[in-house]
Protein backbone atom coordinates (compact mmCIF):
# COMPACT_ATOMS: atom_id res chain seq x y z
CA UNK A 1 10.53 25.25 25.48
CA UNK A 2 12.65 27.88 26.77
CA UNK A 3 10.60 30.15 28.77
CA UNK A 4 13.60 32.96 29.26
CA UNK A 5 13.36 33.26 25.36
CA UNK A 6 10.07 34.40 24.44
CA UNK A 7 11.16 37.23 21.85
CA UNK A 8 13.11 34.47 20.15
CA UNK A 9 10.47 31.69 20.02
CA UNK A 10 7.89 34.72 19.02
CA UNK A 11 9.62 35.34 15.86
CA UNK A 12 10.03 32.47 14.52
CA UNK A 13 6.63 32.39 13.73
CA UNK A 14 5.73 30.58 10.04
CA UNK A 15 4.45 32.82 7.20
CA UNK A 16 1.23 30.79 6.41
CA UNK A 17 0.33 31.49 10.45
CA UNK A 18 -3.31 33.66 10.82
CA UNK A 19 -3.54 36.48 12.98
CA UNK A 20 -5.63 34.48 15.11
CA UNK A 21 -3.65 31.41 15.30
CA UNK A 22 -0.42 33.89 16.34
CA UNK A 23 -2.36 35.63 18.71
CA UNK A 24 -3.48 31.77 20.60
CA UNK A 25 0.01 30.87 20.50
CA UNK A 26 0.97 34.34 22.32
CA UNK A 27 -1.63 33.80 24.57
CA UNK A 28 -0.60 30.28 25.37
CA UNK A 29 3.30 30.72 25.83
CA UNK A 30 1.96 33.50 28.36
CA UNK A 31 -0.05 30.96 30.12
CA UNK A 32 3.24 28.20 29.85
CA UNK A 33 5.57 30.82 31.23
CA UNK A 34 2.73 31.07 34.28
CA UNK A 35 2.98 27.28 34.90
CA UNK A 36 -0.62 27.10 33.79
CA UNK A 37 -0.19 23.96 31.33
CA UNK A 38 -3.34 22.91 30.92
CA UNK A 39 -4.49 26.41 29.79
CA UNK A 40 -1.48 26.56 28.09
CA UNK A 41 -2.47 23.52 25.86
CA UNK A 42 -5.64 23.64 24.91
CA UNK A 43 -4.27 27.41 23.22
CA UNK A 44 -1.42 25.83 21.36
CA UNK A 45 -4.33 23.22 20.36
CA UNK A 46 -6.45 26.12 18.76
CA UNK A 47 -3.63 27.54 17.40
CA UNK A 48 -2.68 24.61 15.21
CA UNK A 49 -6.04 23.93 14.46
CA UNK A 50 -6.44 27.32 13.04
CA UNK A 51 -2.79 27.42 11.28
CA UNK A 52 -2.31 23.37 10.37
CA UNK A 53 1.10 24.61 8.93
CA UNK A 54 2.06 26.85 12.22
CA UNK A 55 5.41 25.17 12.72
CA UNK A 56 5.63 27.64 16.36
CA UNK A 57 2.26 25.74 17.45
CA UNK A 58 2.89 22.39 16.54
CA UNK A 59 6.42 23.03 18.34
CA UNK A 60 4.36 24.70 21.90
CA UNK A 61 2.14 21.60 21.74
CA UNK A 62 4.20 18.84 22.11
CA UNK A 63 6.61 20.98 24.17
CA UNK A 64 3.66 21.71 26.99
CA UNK A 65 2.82 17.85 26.53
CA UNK A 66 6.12 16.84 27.39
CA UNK A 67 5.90 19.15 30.70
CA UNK A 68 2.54 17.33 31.49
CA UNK A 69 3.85 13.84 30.44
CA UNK A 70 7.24 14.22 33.47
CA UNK A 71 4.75 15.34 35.62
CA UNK A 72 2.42 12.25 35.06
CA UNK A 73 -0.50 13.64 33.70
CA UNK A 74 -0.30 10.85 31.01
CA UNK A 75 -3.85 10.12 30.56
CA UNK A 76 -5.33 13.11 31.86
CA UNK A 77 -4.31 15.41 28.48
CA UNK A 78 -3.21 12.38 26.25
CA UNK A 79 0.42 13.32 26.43
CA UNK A 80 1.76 9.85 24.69
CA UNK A 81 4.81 9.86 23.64
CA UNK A 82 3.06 8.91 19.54
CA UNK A 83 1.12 12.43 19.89
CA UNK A 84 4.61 14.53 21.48
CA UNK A 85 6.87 13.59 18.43
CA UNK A 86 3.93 13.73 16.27
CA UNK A 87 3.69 17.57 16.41
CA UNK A 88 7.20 17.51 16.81
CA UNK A 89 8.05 15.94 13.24
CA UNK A 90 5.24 18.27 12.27
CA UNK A 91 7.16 21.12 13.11
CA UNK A 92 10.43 19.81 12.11
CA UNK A 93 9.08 19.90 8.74
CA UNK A 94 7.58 22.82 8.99
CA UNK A 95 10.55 24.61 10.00
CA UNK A 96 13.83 22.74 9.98
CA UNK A 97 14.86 25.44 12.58
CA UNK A 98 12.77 23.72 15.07
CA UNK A 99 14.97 20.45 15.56
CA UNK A 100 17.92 22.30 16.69
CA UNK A 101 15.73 24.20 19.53
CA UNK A 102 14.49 20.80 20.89
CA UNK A 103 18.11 19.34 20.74
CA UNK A 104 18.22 21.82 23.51
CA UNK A 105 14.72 21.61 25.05
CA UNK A 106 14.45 19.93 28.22
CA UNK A 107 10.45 19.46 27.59
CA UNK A 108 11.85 16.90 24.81
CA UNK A 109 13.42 14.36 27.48
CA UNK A 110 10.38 11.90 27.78
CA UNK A 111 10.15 11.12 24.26
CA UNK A 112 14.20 11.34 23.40
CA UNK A 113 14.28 7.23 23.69
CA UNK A 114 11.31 6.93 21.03
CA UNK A 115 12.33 5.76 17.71
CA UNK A 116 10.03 8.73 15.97
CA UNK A 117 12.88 11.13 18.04
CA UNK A 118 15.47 8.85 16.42
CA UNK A 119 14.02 9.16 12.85
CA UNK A 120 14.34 13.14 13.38
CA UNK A 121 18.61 12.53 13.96
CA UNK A 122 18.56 11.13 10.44
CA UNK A 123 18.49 7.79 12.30
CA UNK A 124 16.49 4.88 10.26
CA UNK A 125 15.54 1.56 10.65
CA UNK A 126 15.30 0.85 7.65
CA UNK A 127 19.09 1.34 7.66
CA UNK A 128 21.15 -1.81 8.60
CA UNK A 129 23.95 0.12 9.90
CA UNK A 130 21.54 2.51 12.09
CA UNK A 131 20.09 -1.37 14.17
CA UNK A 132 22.73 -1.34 16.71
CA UNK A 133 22.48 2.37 17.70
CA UNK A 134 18.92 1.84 17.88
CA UNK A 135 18.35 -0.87 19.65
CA UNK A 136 20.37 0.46 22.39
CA UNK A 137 19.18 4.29 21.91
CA UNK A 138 15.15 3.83 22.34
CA UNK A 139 13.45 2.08 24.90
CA UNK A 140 11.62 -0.72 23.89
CA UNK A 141 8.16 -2.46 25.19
CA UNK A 142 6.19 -5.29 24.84
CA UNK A 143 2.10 -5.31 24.99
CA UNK A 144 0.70 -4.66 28.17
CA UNK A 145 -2.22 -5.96 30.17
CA UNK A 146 -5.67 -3.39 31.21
CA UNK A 147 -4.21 -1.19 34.22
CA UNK A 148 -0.89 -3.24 35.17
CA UNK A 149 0.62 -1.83 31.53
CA UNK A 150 3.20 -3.24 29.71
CA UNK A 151 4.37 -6.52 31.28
CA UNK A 152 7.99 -6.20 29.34
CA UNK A 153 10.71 -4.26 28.43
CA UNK A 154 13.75 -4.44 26.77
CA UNK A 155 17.01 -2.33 27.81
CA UNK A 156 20.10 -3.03 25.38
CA UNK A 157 23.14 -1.27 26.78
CA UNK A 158 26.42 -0.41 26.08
CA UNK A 159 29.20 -3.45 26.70
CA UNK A 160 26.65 -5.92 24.38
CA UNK A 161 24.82 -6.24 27.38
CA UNK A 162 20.80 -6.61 27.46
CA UNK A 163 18.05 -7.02 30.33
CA UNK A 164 15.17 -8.45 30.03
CA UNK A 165 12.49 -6.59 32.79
CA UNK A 166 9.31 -8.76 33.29
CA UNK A 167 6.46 -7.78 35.83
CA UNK A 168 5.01 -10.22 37.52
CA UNK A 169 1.60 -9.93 38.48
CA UNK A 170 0.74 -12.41 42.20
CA UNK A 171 -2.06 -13.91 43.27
CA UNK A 172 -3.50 -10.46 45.04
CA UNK A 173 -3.13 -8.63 42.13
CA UNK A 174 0.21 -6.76 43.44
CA UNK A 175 3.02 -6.44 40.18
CA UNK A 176 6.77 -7.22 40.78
CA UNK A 177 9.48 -6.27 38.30
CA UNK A 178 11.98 -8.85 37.68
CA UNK A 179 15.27 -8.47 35.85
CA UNK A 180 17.02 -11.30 33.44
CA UNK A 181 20.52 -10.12 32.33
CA UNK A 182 22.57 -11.30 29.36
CA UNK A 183 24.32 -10.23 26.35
CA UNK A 184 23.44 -9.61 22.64
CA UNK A 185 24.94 -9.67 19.20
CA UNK A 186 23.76 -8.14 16.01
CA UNK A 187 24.11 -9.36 12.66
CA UNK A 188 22.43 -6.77 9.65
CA UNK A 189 18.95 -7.09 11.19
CA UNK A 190 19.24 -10.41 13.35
CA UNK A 191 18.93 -10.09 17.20
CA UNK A 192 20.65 -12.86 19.26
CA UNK A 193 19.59 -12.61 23.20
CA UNK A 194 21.52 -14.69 25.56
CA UNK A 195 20.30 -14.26 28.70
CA UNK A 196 20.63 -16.28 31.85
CA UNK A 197 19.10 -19.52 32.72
CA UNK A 198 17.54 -19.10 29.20
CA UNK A 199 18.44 -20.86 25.58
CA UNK A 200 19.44 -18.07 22.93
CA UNK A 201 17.04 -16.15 21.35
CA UNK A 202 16.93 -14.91 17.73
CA UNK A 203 14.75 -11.91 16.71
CA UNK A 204 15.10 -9.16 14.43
CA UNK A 205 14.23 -5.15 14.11
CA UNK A 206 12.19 -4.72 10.94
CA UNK A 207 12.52 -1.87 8.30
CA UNK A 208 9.43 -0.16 9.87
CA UNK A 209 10.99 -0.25 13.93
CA UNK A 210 9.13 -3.08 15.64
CA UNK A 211 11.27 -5.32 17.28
CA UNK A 212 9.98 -9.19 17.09
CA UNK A 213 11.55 -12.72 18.14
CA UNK A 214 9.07 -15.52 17.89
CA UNK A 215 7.35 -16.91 20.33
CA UNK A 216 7.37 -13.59 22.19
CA UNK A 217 5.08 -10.51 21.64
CA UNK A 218 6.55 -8.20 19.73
CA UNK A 219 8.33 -4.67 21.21
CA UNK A 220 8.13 -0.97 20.23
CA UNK A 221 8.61 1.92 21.35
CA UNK A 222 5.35 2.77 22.76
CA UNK A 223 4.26 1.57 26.59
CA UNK A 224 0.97 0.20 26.87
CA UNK A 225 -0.58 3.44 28.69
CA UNK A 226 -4.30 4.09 29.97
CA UNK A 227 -5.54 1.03 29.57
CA UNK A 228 -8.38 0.38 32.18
């Protein structure tokens, strides 16, 4: 959100909005402008409650959940990155007008390597051609395990290179990232890892975005989060 801009946001309110659900939204930009973000949310909340096809609330909501996502408030207000670019997309379609304000919208950075962020750049994976940009464009994670998360990650990179980040768990409980570098290819939908001190691997990214090669769990864009 752009807090300097509040005229501008204001009235680019949707048609179908209440006078109620306009007047929480007013009420809860106030309160983001304040730094109050919790307040600030559960408004925006109302708001789209009250107006399900308020494209200006949907837009506040996952904008204020973004602010409480970089500053780690993850599980404390749900701020997933699923729920952010759900209310997102909801306001995208709402209001095409939308994407091109959170192009700009540094609230937007934490979910910006999801693939539902990707979808909204007219980016598909159900695409061949869009695999390569991707796989290196989201982040991707494998299941995790209760409060140590997810226990792997994926980073493809630019060069055809790839690392493979596992944490290790030791005997006193105490997790240890460890990196495995190595290259990639792509062929249509196929995923060949090479990585070090490992034989090649062969995987593929499926029409619907889930990354899988067998015998490992399979990866997405979502980090095991919460998870007591």
């Amino acid at each position: 959100m752009h807090p300097a801009l509040p005229l501008l946001l204001l009235a680019l309110t949707g048609s179908t909005s209440t006078p109620g659900a306009r007047q929480l939204n007013t009420q809860g930009f106030r309160l983001y402008q304040a730094g109050r973000y919790p307040e600030a949310l559960e408004r925006f909340q109302a708001s789209a409650k009250a107006s399900p096809d308020y494209a200006l609330a949907h837009y506040n909501l996952a904008a204020t959940l973004g602010v409480l996502r970089k500053q780690g408030k993850v599980c404390e207000y749900s701020a997933h990155r699923d729920v952010i670019v759900e209310h997102l997309t909801q306001a995208v379609a709402l209001d095409a007008r939308r994407l091109t304000r959170a192009r700009e919208d540094a609230d937007f950075e934490p979910i910006r390597d999801t693939l539902g962020w990707q979808k909204l750049q007219g980016r598909d994976p159900a695409r061949e051609q869009d695999v390569p940009t991707l796989l290196r464009a989201v982040s991707w994670f494998g299941p995790g395990v209760g409060v140590y998360g997810t226990l792997r990650r994926l980073r493809f990179e630019p060069g055809s290179r790839v690392t493979l980040l596992d944490k290790v768990v030791d005997a006193e409980g105490t997790p240890r990232e460890r990196q495995v570098r190595g290259r990639y290819t792509v062929s249509g939908r196929q995923v060949e890892l090479r990585l070090e001190g490992r034989s090649p691997t062969k995987g593929s990214l499926t029409e619907t975005g889930a990354l899988t090669f067998p015998g490992w769990e399979t990866f997405t864009d979502a980090p095991s989060e919460c998870e007591a």
